[in-house]
C-alpha atoms as a PDB file:
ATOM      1  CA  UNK A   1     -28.052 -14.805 230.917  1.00  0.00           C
ATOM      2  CA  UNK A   2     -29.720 -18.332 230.257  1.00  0.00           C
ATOM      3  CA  UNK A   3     -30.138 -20.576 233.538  1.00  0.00           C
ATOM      4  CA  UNK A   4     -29.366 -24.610 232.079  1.00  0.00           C
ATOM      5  CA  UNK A   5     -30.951 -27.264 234.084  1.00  0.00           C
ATOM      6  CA  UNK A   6     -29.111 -30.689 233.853  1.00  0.00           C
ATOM      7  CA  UNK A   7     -31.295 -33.920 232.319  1.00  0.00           C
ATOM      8  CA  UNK A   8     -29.908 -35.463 236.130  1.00  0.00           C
ATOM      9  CA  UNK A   9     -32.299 -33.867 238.498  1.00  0.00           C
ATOM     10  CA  UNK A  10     -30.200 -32.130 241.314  1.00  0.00           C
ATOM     11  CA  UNK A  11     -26.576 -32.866 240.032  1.00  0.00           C
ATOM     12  CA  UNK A  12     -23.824 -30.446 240.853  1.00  0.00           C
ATOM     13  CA  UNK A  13     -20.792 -31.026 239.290  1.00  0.00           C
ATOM     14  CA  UNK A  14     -18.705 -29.543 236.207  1.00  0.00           C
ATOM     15  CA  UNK A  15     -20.951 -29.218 232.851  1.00  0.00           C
ATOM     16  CA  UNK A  16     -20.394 -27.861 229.785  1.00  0.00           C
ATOM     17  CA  UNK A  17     -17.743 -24.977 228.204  1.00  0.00           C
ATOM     18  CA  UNK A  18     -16.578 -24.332 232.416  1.00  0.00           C
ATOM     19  CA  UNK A  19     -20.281 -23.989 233.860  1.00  0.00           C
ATOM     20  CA  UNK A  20     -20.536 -25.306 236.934  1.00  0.00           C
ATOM     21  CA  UNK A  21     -24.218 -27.076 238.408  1.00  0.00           C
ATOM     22  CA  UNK A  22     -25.757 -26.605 241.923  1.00  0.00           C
ATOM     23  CA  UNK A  23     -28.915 -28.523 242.246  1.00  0.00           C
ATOM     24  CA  UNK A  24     -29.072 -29.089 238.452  1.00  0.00           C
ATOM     25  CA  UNK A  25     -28.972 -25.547 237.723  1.00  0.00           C
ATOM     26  CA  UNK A  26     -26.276 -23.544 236.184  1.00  0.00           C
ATOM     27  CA  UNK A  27     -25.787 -19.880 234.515  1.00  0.00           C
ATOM     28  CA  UNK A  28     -23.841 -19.027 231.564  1.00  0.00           C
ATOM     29  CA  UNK A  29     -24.318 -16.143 228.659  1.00  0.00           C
ATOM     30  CA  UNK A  30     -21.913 -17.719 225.875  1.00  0.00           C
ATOM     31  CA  UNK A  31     -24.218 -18.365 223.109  1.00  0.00           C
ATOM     32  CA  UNK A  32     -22.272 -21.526 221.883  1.00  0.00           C
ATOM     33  CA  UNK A  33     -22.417 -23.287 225.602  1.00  0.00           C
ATOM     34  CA  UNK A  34     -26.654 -22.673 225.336  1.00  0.00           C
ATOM     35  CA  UNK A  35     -26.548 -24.022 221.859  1.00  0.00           C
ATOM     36  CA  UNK A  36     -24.617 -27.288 223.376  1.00  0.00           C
ATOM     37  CA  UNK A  37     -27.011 -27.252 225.840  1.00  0.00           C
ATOM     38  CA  UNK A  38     -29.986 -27.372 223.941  1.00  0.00           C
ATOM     39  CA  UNK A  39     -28.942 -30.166 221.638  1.00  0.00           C
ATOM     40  CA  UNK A  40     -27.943 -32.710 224.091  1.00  0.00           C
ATOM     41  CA  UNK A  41     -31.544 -32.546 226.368  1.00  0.00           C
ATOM     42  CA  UNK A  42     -30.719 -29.505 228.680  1.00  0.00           C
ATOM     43  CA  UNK A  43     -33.514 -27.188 230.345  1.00  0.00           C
ATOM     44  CA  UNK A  44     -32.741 -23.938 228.804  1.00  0.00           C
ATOM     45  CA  UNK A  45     -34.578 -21.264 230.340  1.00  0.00           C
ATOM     46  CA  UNK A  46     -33.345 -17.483 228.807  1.00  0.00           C
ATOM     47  CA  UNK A  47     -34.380 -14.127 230.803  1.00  0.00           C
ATOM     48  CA  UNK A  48     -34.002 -11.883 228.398  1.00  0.00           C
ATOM     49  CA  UNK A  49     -36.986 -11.550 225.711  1.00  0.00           C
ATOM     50  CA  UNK A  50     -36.647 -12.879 222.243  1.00  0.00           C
ATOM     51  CA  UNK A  51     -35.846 -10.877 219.397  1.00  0.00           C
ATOM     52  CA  UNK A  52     -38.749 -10.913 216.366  1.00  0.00           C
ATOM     53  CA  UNK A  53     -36.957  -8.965 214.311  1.00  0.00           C
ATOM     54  CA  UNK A  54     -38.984  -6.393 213.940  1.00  0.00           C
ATOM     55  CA  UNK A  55     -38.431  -2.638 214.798  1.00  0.00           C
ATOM     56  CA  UNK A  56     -40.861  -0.217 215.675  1.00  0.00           C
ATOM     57  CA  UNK A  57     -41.023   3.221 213.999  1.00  0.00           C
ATOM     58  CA  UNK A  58     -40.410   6.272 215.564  1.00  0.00           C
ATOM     59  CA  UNK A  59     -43.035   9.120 215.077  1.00  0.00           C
END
């Protein structure tokens, strides 16, 4: 789940692909609505770590 925070400090209102903003802030996991978001000046902040890619080895 990514939390989006709106360029407009404290709007609430409709926003992108259905999400909805209280205070600014709104929730959404669909990977194409964060995308949006990030290339038209949103605050994207994701809770879940980033992948690297990498694996570790079990033994």
């Amino acid at each position: 789940m990514a939390t989006l925070r709106t360029p407009i400090e404290g709007f609430t209102g409709p926003g992108p692909g259905g999400t909805t903003f209280v205070n600014g802030e709104a929730e959404t996991d669909d990977p194409a609505v964060i995308a949006y978001a990030r290339r038209h000046g949103y605050e994207v902040e994701d809770d879940e770590p980033k992948k690297t890619g990498r694996t570790a080895k079990a033994g």
